[in-house]
Protein backbone atom coordinates (compact mmCIF):
# COMPACT_ATOMS: atom_id res chain seq x y z
CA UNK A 1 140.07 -53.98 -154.00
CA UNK A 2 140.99 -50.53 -153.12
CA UNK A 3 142.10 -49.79 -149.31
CA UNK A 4 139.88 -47.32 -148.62
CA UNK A 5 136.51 -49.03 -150.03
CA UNK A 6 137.58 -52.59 -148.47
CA UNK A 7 138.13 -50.23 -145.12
CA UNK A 8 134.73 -48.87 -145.65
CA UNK A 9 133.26 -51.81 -145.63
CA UNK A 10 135.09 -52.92 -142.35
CA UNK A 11 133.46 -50.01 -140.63
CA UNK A 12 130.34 -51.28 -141.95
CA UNK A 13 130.62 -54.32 -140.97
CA UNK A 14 131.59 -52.73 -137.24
CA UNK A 15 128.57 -50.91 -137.20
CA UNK A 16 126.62 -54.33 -136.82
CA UNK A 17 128.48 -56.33 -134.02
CA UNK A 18 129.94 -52.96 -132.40
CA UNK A 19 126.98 -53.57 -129.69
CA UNK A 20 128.19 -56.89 -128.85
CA UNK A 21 131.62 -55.89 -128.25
CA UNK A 22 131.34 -55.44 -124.58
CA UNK A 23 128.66 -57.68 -123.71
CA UNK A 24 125.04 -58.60 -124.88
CA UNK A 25 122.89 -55.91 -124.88
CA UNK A 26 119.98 -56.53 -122.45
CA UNK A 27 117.09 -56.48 -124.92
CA UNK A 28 118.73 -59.74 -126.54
CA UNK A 29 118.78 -63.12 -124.51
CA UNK A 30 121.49 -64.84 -126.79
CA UNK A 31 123.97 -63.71 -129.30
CA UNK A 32 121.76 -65.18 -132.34
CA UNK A 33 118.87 -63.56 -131.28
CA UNK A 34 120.90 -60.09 -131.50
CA UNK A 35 122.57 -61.16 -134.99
CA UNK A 36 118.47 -62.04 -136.62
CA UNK A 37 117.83 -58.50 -135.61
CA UNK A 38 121.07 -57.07 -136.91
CA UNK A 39 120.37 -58.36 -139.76
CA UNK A 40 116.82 -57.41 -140.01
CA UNK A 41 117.85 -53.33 -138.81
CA UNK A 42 120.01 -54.01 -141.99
CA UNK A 43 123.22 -51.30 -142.94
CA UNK A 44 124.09 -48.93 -145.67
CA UNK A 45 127.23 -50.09 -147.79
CA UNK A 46 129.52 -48.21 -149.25
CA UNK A 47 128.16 -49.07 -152.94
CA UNK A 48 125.32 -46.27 -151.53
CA UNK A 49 122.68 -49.28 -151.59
CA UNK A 50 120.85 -50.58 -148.11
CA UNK A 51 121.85 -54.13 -147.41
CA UNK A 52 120.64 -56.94 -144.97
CA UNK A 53 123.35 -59.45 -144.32
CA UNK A 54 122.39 -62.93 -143.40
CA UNK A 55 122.78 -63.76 -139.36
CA UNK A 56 125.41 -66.15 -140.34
CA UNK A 57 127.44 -63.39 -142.06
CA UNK A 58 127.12 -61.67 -139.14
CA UNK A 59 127.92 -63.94 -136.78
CA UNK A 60 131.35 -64.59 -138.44
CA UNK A 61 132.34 -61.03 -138.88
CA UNK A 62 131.62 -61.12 -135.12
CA UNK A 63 133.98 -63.97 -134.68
CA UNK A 64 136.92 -62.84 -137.04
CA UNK A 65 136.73 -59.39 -135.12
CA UNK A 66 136.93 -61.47 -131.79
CA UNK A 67 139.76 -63.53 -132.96
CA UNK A 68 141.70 -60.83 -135.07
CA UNK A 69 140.41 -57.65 -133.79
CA UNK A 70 139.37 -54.75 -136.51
CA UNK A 71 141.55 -55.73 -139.42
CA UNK A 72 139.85 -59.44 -139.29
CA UNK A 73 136.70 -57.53 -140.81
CA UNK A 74 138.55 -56.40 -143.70
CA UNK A 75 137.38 -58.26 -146.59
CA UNK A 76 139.21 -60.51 -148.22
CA UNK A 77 137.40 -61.20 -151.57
CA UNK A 78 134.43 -59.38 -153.48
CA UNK A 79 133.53 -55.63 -152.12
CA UNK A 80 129.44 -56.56 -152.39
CA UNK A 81 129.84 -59.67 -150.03
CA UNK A 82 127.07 -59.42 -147.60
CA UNK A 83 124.33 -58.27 -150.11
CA UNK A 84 121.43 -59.72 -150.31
CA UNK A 85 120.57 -61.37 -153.91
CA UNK A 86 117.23 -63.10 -152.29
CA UNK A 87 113.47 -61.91 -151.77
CA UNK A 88 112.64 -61.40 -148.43
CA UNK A 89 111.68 -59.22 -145.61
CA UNK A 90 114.80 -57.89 -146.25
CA UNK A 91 113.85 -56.56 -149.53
CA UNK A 92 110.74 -54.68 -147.53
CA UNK A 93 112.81 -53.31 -145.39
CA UNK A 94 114.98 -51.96 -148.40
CA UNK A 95 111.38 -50.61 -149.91
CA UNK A 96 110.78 -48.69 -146.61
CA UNK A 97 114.49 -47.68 -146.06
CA UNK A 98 114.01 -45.90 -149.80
CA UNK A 99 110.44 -44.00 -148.95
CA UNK A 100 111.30 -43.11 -146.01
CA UNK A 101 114.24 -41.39 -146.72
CA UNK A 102 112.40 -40.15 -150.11
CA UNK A 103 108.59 -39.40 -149.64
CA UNK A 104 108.55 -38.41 -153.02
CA UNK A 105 109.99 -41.39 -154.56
CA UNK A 106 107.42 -43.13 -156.62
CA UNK A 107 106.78 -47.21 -156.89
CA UNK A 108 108.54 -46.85 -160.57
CA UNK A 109 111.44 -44.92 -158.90
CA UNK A 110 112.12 -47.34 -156.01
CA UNK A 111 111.26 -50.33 -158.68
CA UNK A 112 114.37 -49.20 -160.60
CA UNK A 113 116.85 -48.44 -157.76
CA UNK A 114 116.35 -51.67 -156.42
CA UNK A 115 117.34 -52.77 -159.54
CA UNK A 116 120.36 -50.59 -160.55
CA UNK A 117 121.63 -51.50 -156.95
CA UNK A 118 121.13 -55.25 -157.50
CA UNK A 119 118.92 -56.35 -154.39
CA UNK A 120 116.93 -57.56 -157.12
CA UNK A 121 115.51 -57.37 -161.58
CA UNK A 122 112.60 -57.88 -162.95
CA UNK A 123 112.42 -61.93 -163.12
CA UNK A 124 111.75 -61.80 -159.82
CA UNK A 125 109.96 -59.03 -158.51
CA UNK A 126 107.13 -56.34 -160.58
CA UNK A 127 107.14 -52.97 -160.69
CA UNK A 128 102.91 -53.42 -159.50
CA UNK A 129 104.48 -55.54 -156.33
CA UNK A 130 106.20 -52.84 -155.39
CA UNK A 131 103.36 -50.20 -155.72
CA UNK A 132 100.73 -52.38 -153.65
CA UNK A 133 103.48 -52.61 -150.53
CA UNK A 134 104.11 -48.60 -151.00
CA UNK A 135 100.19 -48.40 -150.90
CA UNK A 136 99.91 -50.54 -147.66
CA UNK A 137 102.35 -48.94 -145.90
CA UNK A 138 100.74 -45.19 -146.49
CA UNK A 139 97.91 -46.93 -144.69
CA UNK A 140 99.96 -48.11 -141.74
CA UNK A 141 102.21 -45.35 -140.84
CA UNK A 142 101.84 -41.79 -140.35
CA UNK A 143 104.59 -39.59 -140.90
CA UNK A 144 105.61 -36.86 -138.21
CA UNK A 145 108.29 -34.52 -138.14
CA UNK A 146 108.20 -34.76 -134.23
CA UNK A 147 111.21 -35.71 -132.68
CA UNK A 148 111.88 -37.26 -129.35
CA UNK A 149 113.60 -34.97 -127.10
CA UNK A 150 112.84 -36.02 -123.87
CA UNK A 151 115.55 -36.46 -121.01
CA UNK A 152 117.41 -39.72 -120.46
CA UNK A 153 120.14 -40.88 -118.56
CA UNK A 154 122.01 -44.50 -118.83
CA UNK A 155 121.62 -47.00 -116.30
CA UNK A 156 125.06 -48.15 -115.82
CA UNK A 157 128.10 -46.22 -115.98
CA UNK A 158 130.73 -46.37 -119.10
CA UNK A 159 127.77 -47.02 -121.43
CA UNK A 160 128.14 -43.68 -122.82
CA UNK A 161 130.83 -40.92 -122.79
CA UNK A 162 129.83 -37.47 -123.77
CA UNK A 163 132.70 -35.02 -125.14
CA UNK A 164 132.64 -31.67 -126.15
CA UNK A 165 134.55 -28.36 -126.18
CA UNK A 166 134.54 -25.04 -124.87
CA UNK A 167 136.70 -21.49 -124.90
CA UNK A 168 138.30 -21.22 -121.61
CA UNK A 169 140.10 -18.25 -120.58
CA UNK A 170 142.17 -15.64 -122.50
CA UNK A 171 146.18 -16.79 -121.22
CA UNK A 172 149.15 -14.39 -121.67
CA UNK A 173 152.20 -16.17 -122.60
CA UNK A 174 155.50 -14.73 -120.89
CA UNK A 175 156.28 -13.33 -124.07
CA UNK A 176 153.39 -10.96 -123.88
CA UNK A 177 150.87 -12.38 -126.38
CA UNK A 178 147.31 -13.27 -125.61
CA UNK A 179 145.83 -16.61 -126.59
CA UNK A 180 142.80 -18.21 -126.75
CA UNK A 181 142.44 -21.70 -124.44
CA UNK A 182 140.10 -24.43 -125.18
CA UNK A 183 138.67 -26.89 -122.77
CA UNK A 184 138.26 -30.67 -124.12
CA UNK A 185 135.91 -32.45 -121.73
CA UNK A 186 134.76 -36.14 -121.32
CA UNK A 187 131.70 -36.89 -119.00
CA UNK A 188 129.81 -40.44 -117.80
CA UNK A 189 126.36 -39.98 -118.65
CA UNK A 190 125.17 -42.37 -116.39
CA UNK A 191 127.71 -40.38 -113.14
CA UNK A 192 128.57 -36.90 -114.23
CA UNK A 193 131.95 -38.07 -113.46
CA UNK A 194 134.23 -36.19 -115.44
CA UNK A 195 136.55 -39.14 -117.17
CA UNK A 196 138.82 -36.76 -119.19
CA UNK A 197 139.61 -33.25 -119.36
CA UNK A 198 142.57 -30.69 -120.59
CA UNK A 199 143.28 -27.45 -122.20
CA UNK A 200 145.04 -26.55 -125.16
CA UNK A 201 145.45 -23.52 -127.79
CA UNK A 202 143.32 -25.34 -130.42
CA UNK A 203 140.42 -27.46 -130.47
CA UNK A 204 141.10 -29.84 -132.85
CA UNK A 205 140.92 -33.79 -133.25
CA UNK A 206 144.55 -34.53 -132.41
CA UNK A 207 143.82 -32.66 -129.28
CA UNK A 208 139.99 -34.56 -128.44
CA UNK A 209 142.11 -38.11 -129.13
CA UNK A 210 144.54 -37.10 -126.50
CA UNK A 211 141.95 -36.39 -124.02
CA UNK A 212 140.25 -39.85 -125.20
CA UNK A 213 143.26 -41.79 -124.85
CA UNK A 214 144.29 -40.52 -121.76
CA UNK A 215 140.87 -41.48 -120.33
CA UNK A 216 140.79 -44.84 -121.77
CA UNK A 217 144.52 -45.80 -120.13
CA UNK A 218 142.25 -44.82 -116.91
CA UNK A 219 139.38 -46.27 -117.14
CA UNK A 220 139.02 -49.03 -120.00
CA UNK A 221 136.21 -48.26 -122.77
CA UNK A 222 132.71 -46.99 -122.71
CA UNK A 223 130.42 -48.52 -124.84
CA UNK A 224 129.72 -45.31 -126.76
CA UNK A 225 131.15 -42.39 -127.12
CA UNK A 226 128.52 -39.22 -127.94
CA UNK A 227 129.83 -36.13 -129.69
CA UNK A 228 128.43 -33.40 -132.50
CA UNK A 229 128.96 -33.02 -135.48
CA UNK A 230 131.78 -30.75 -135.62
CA UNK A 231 134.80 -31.27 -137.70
CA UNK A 232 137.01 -32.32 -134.76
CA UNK A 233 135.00 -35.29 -134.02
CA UNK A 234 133.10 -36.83 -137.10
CA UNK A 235 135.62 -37.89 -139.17
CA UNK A 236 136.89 -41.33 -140.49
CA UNK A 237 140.07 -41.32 -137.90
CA UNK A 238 137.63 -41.26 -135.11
CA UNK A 239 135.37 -43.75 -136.28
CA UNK A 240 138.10 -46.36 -136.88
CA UNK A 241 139.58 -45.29 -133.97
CA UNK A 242 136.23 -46.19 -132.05
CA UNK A 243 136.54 -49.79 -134.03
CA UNK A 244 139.98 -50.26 -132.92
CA UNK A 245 139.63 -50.16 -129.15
CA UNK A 246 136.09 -51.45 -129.57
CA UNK A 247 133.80 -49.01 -129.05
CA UNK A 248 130.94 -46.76 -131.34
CA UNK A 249 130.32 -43.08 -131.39
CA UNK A 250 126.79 -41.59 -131.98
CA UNK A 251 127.18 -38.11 -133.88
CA UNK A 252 124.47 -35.99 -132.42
CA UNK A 253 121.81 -34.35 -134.87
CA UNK A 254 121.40 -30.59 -135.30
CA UNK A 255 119.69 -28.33 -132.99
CA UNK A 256 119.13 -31.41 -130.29
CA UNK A 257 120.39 -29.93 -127.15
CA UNK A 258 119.27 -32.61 -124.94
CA UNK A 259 121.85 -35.52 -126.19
CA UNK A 260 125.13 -33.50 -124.92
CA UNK A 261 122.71 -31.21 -121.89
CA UNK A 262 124.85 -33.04 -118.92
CA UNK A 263 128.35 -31.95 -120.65
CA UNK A 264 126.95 -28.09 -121.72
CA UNK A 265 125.38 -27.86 -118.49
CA UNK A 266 128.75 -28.94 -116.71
CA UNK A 267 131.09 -26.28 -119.09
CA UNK A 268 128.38 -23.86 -117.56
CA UNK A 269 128.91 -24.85 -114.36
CA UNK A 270 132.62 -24.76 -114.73
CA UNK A 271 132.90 -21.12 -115.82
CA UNK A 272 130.52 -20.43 -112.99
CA UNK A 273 132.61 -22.36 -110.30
CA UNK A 274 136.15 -22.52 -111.94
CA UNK A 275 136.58 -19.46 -114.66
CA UNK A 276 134.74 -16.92 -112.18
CA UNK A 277 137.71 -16.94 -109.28
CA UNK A 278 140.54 -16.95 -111.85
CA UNK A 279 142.50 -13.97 -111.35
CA UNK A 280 144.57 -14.93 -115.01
CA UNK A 281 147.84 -12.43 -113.71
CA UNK A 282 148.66 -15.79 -112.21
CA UNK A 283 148.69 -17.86 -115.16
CA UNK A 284 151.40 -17.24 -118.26
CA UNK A 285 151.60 -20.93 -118.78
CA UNK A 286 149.44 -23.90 -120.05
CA UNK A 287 150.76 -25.72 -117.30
CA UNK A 288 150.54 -24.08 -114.85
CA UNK A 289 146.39 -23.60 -115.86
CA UNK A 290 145.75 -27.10 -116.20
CA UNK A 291 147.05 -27.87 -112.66
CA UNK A 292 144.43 -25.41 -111.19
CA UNK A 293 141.30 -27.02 -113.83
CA UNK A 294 142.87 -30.11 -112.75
CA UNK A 295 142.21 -29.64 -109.19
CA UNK A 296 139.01 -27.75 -109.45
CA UNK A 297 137.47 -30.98 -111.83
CA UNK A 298 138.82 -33.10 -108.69
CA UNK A 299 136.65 -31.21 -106.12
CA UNK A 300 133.42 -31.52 -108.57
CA UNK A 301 133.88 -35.10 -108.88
CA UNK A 302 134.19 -35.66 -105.16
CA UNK A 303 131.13 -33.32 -104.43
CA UNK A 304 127.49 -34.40 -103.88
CA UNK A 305 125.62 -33.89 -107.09
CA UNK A 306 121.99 -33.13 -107.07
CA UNK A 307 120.68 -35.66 -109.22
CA UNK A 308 122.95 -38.58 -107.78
CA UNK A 309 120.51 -39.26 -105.11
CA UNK A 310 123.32 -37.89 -102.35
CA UNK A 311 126.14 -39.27 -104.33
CA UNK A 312 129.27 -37.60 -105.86
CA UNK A 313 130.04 -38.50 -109.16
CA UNK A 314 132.93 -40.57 -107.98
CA UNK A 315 130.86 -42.66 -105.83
CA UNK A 316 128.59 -43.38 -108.16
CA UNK A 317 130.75 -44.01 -111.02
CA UNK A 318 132.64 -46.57 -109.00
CA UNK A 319 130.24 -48.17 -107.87
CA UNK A 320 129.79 -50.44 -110.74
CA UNK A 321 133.43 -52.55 -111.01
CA UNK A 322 132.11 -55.17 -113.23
CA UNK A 323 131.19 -52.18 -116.10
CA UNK A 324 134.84 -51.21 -116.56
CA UNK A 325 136.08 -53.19 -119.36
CA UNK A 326 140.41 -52.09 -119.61
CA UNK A 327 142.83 -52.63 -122.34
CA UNK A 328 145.79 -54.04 -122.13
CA UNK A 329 148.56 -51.51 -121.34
CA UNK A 330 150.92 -51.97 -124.16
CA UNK A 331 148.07 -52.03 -126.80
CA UNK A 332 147.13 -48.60 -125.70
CA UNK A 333 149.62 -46.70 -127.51
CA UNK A 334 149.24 -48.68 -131.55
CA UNK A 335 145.72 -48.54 -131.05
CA UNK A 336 145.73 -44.66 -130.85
CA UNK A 337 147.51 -44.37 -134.14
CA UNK A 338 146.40 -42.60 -136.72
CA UNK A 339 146.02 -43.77 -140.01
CA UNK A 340 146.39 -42.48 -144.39
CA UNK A 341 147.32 -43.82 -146.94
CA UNK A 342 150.01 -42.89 -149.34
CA UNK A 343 152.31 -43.90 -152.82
CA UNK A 344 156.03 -44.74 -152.32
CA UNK A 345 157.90 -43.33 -155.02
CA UNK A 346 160.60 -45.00 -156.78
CA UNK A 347 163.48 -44.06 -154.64
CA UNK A 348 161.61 -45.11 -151.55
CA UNK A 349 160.30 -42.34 -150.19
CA UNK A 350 157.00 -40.58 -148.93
CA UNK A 351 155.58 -37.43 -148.07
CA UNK A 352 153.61 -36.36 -144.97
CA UNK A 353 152.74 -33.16 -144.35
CA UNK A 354 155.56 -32.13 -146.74
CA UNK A 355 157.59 -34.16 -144.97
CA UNK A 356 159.68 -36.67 -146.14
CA UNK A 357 160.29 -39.90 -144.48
CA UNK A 358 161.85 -43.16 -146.44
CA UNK A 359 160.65 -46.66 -146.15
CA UNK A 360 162.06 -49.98 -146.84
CA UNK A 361 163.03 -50.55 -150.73
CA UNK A 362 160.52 -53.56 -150.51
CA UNK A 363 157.70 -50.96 -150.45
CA UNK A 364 158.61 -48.86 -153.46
CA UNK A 365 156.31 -47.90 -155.99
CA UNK A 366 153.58 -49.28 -153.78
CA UNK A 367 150.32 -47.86 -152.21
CA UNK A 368 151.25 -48.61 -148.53
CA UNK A 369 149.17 -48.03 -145.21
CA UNK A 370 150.77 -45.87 -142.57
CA UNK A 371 149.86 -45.33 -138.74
CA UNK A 372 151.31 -42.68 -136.92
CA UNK A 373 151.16 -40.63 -133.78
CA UNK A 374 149.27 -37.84 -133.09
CA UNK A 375 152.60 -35.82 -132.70
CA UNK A 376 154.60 -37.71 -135.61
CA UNK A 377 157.11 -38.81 -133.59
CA UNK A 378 156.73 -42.40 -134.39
CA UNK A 379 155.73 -43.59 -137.90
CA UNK A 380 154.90 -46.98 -138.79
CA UNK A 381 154.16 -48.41 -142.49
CA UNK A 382 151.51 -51.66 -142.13
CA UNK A 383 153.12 -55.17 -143.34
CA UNK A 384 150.78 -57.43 -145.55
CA UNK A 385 150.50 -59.89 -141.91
CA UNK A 386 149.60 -55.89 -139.88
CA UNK A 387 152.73 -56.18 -138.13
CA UNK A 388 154.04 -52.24 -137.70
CA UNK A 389 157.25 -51.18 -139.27
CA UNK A 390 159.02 -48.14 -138.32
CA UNK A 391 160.11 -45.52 -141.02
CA UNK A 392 162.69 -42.54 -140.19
CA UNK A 393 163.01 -39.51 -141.67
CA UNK A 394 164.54 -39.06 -145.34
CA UNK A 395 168.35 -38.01 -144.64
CA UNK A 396 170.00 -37.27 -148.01
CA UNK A 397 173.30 -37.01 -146.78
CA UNK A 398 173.78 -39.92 -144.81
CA UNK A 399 172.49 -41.73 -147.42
CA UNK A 400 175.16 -40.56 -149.79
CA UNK A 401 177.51 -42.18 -147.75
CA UNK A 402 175.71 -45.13 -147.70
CA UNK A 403 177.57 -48.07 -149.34
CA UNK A 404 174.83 -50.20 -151.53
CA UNK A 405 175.05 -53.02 -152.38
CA UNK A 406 174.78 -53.73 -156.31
CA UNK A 407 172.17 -56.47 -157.03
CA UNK A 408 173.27 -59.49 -159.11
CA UNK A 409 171.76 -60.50 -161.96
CA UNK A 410 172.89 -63.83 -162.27
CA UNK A 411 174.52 -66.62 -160.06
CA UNK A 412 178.20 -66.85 -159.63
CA UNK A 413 180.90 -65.10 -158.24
CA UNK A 414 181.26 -61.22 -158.29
């Protein structure tokens, strides 16, 4: 199986325990209660088609995560495990899933991608089976285009994290030129505490995941993380990272202002507050700026906030010690790796970012795995047991000096 589909299918698999990961949620009094629903809510596989897993299969993706952490959800043998092959409610929900998402889909239509995607044929279900559900359920639901957009706000802190970005203020650079800043911002929804924050010259994902991890070596892992849909955060590297350190992020649908309104309203409030007094003669380095939004987001968190019922943000959000949920110290670091994928070539080498680095001899000609820091300083290629293996960069030179060693080709002396 291909990396990148059995990887897919990992994050899939993610998707359906990633609630469980720091605790059962509240709506579910035990774990198999939560894994009949899972499997009911069902999840779209790779393959394109809508599948419903059995609670057992669940259950044991939950327990091979548990035991081996992300990589224990790669599969191992055929890429369609999981699907269902049986009649059931599942195979409703597969109907619905299908009309739903296609109101103009007709009973024929859904007949034959149910078919074509192999959640059933036609020994064991008709086309006129089919129709009379689609003809019930016109009956039971009405359609709206309404959407909920009413305010909310989570009951315990480090449930969710909102991020987002915003232009700062224009900084001169001792050399004279003018550049644009960008603040990166994390907030609890549940607080208003602000959990992470910086500024750079680009807003970009390497830059969000430095904000992220620098929170998380704080303050352990929310149980979601909510961002847009912007190019800096929905990506694949974000959503395994999310898996990696166990946690999920919710991408937020267009033109639905009130699932990021605390963090908008707070850049607002920053430029009021922070941007406003900024005389930026004073400021010709990056440094020197983030000391001064450093200590400005110190004074907001430590202030009484309006809607915190004459809290700060601090006190509330530490208030709660039994919803922080750390990770280990010296984890912190390989989990915040980024990962690709790329072809040694026959003299051992591999490109990056035209950049070449070589790798062991064992690896050549091979499709490898690599994980690799933000700022490329370390690079690791991924043995077949996930142990990490540092590669250097390719020197030609000192490798012509190299002495090699010539293989043998039979026993004996040389």
């Amino acid at each position: 199986m291909k990396q990148e589909l059995a990887q897919d299918i990992a994050l899939m698999r993610y998707s359906m325990i990633s609630p469980l990961i720091v605790g059962l949620p509240e709506e579910f009094k035990t774990k198999e209660a939560y894994f009949r629903a899972a499997s009911a809510r069902g999840a779209l596989h790779p393959n394109g088609s809508f599948i419903h897993p059995a609670p057992t299969s669940i259950k044991r993706w939950y327990q091979h995560y548990q035991k081996n952490g992300f990589d224990g959800l790669l599969p191992s043998g055929r890429s369609d495990e999981g699907t269902s092959r049986k009649i059931d409610t599942a195979l409703e929900e597969q109907i619905r899933y299908l009309k739903t998402n296609y109101p103009r889909m007709s009973a024929a239509a859904v007949f034959r991608q149910l078919c074509i995607n192999g959640s059933t044929n036609r020994n064991e279900l008709s086309e006129s089976t089919v129709n009379r559900f689609l003809n019930n359920l016109a009956l039971k639901e009405k359609m709206t285009n309404n959407q909920d957009m009413r305010r909310y706000e989570r009951a315990h802190v480090n449930e969710v994290w909102c991020g987002d970005s915003s232009v700062g203020p224009y900084l001169k650079t001792a050399d004279g030129k003018k550049h644009k800043v960008y603040v990166i911002a994390l907030i609890d929804d549940a607080s208003r505490y602000i959990i992470g924050i910086d500024v750079f010259f680009n807003d970009n994902f390497v830059n969000l995941m430095s904000v992220m991890k620098s929170a998380v070596a704080k303050f352990g892992v929310p149980k979601l993380f909510n961002f847009d849909n912007g190019s800096s955060y929905k990506n694949k590297q974000m959503d395994l990272l999310a898996a990696r350190i166990g946690s999920t992020v919710h991408y937020d649908q267009p033109y639905t202002p009130t699932q990021k309104a605390k963090v908008e309203r707070w850049f607002r409030t920053m430029k009021d507050q922070w941007m406003a007094g900024l005389d930026m003669r004073d400021f010709h380095t990056l440094d020197k700026l983030r000391g001064s939004l450093y200590a400005y987001v110190s004074h907001y968190n430590q202030k009484i906030h309006s809607s915190l019922n004459g809290k700060s943000p601090q006190e509330r959000y530490f208030s709660e010690p039994d919803c922080f949920h750390r990770l280990p110290e010296d984890k912190i670091d390989q989990l915040f790796l980024l990962e690709l994928e790329r072809r040694v070539s026959i003299d051992c080498v591999v490109t990056i970012d035209h950049i070449e680095y070589e790798v062991d001899y064992r690896f050549a000609k091979q499709r490898v795995k690599l994980r690799y820091s933000p700022d490329m300083e370390s690079i690791y290629v991924v043995e077949a047991d996930g142990t990490l293996t540092p590669i250097r960069l390719l020197n030609k030179v000192q490798n012509a000096e190299r002495k090699r060693e010539k293989p043998r080709l039979y026993g004996g002396a040389v």
